[in-house]
C-alpha atoms as a PDB file:
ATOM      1  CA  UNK A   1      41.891   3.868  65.063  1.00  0.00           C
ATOM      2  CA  UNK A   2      39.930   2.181  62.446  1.00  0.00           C
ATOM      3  CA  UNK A   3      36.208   1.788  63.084  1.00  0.00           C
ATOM      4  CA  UNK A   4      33.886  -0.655  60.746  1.00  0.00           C
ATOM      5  CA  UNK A   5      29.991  -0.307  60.771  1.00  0.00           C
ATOM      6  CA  UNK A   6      28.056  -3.929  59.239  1.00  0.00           C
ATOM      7  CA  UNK A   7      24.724  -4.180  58.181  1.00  0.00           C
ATOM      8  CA  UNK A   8      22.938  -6.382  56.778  1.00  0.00           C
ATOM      9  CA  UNK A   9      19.341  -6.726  55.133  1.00  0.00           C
ATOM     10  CA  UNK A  10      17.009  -8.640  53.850  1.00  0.00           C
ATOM     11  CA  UNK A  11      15.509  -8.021  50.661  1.00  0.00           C
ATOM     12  CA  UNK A  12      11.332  -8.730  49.342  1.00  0.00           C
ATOM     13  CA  UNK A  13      10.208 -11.171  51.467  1.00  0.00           C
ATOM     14  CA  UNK A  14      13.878 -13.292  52.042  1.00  0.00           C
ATOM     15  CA  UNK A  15      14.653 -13.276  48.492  1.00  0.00           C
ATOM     16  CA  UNK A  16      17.316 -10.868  48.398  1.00  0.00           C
ATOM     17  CA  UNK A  17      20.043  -9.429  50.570  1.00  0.00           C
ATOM     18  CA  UNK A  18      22.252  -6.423  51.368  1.00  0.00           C
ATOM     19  CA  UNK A  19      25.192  -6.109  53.038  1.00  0.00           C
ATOM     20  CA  UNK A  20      27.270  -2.888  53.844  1.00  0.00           C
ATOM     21  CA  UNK A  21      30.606  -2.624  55.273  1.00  0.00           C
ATOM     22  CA  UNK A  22      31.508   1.113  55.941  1.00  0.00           C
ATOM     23  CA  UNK A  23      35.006   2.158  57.256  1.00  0.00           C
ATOM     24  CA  UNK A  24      36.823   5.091  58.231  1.00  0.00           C
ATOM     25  CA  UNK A  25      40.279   5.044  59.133  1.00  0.00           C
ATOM     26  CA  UNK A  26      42.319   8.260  60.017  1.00  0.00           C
ATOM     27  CA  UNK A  27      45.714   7.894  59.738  1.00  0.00           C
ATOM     28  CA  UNK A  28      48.466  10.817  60.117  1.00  0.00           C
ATOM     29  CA  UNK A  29      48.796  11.189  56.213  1.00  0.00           C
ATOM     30  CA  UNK A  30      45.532  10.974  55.294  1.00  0.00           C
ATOM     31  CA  UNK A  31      41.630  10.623  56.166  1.00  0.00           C
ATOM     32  CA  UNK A  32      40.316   7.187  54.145  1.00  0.00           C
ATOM     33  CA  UNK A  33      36.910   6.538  54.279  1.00  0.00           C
ATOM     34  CA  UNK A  34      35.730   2.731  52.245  1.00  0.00           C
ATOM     35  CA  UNK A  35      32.360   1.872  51.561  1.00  0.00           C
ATOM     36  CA  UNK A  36      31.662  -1.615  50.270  1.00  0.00           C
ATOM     37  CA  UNK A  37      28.449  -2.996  49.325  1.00  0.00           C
ATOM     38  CA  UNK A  38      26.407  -6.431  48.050  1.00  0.00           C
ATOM     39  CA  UNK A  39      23.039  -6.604  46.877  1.00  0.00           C
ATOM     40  CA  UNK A  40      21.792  -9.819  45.658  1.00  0.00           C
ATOM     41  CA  UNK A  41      18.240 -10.967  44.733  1.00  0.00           C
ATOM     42  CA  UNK A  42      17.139 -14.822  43.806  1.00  0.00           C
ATOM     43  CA  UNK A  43      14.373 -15.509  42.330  1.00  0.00           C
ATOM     44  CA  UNK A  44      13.190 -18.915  40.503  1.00  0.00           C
ATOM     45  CA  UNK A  45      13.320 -19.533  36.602  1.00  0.00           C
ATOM     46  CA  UNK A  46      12.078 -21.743  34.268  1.00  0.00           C
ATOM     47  CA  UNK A  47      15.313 -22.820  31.808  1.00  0.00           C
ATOM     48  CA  UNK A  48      19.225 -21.623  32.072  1.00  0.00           C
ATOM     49  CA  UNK A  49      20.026 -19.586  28.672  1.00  0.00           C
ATOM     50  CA  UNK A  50      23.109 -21.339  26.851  1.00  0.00           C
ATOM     51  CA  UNK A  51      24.605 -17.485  26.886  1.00  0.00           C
ATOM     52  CA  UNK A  52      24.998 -15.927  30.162  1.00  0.00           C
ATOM     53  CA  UNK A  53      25.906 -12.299  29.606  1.00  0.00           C
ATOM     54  CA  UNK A  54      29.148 -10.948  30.990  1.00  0.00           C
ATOM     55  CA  UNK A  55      29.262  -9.081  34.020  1.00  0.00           C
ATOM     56  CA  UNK A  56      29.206  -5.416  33.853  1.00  0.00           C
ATOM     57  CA  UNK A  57      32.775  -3.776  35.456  1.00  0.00           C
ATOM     58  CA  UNK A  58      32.867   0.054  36.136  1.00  0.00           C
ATOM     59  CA  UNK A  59      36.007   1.423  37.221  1.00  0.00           C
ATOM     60  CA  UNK A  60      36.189   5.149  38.026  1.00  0.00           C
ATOM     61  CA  UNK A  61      39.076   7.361  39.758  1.00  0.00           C
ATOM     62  CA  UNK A  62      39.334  10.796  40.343  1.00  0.00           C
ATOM     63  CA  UNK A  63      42.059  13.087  41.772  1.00  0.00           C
ATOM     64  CA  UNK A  64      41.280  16.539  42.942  1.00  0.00           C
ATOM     65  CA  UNK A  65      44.554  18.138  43.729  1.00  0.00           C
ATOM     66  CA  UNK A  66      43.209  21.549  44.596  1.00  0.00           C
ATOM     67  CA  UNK A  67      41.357  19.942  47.472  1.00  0.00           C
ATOM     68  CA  UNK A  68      43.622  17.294  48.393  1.00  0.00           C
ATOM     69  CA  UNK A  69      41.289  14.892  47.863  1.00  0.00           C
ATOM     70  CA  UNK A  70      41.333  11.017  45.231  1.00  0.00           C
ATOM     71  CA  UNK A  71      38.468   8.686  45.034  1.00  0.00           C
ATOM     72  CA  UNK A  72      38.020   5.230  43.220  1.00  0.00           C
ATOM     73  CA  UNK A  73      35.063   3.595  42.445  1.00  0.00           C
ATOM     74  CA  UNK A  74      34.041   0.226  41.211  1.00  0.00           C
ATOM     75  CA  UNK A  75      31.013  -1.859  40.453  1.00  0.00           C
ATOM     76  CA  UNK A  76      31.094  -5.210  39.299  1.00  0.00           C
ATOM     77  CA  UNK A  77      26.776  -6.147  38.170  1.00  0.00           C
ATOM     78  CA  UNK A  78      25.789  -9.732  36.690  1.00  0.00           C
ATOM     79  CA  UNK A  79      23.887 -12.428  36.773  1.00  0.00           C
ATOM     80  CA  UNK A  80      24.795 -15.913  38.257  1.00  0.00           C
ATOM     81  CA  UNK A  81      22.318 -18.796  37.445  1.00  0.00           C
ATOM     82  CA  UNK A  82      22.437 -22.058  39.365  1.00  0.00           C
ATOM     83  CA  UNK A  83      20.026 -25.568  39.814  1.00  0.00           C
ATOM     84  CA  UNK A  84      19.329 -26.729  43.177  1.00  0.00           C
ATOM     85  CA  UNK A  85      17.348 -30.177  43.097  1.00  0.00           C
ATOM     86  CA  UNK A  86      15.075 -29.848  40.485  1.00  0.00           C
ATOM     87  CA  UNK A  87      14.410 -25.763  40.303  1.00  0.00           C
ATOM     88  CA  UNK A  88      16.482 -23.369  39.122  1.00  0.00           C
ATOM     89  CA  UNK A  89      17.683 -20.194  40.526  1.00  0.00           C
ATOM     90  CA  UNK A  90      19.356 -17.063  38.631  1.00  0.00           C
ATOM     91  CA  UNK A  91      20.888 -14.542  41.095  1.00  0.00           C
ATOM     92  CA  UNK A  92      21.405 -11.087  40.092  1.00  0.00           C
ATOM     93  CA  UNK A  93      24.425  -9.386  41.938  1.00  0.00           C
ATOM     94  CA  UNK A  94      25.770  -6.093  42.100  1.00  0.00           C
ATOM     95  CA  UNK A  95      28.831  -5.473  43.987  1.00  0.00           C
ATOM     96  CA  UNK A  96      30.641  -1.861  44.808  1.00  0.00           C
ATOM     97  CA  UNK A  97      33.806  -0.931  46.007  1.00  0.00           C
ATOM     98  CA  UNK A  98      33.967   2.774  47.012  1.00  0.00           C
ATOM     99  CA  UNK A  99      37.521   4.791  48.235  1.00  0.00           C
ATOM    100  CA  UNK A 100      37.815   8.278  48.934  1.00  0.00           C
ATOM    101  CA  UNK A 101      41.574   9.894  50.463  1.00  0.00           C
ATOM    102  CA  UNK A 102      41.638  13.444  52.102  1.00  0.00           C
ATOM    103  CA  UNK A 103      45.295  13.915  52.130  1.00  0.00           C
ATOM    104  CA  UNK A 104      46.226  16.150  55.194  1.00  0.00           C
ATOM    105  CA  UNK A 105      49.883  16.584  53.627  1.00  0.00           C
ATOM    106  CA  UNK A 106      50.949  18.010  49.955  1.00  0.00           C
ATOM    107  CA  UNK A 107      51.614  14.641  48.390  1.00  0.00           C
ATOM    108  CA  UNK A 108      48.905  12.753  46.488  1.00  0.00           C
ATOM    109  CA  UNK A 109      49.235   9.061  45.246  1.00  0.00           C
ATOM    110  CA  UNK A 110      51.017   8.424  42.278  1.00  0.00           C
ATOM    111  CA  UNK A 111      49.421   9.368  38.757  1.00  0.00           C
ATOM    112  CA  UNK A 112      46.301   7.621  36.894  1.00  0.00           C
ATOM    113  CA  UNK A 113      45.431   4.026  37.210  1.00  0.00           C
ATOM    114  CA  UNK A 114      46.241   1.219  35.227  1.00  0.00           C
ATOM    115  CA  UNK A 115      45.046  -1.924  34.265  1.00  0.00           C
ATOM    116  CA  UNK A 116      47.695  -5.253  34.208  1.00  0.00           C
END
């Protein structure tokens, strides 16, 4: 049975938010626990820069075959700027995406990762 925990906060005075999103689900292969998360905090500026910088991506997976266990990992951080009216807003974001697998049988997922 798959159970899912929400929360949700707000961040220096209603500026900013967090959301988290925690699952577990057992299943007869394997244990998977997912942890997702969303901070993001607005604040006013005074001019949008011609160059926004590109988000940073961080993409990390592990196997541990000894312990039957794999975990991935990603975070995705950046900026977002907007105008509303006349004010503008920039938004910084970071965004995570965490997996881990206890395997209760022999058999892992297949190999390494890769990008298409």
């Amino acid at each position: 049975m798959k159970n899912v925990n929400y929360s949700k906060k707000e961040l220096k005075g209603g500026r900013g938010r967090v959301v988290l999103v925690r699952e577990s689900v057992p299943e007869t292969d394997c244990d998977t626990s997912i942890r997702k998360s969303f901070v993001y905090l607005a604040r006013t500026v005074d001019e949008i820069p011609a160059v926004t910088p590109a988000p940073e991506i961080r993409v990390v997976k592990a196997i541990n075959s000894d312990a039957q266990r794999e975990a991935f990992y990603m975070r995705v951080k950046g900026v977002v700027y907007f105008r509303q009216g006349r004010f503008m807003h920039k938004v910084d974001y970071l965004h995570t995406l965490a997996v881990q697998m206890l395997w209760k049988t022999h058999v892992l997922s297949s190999g390494p990762a890769t990008l298409a």
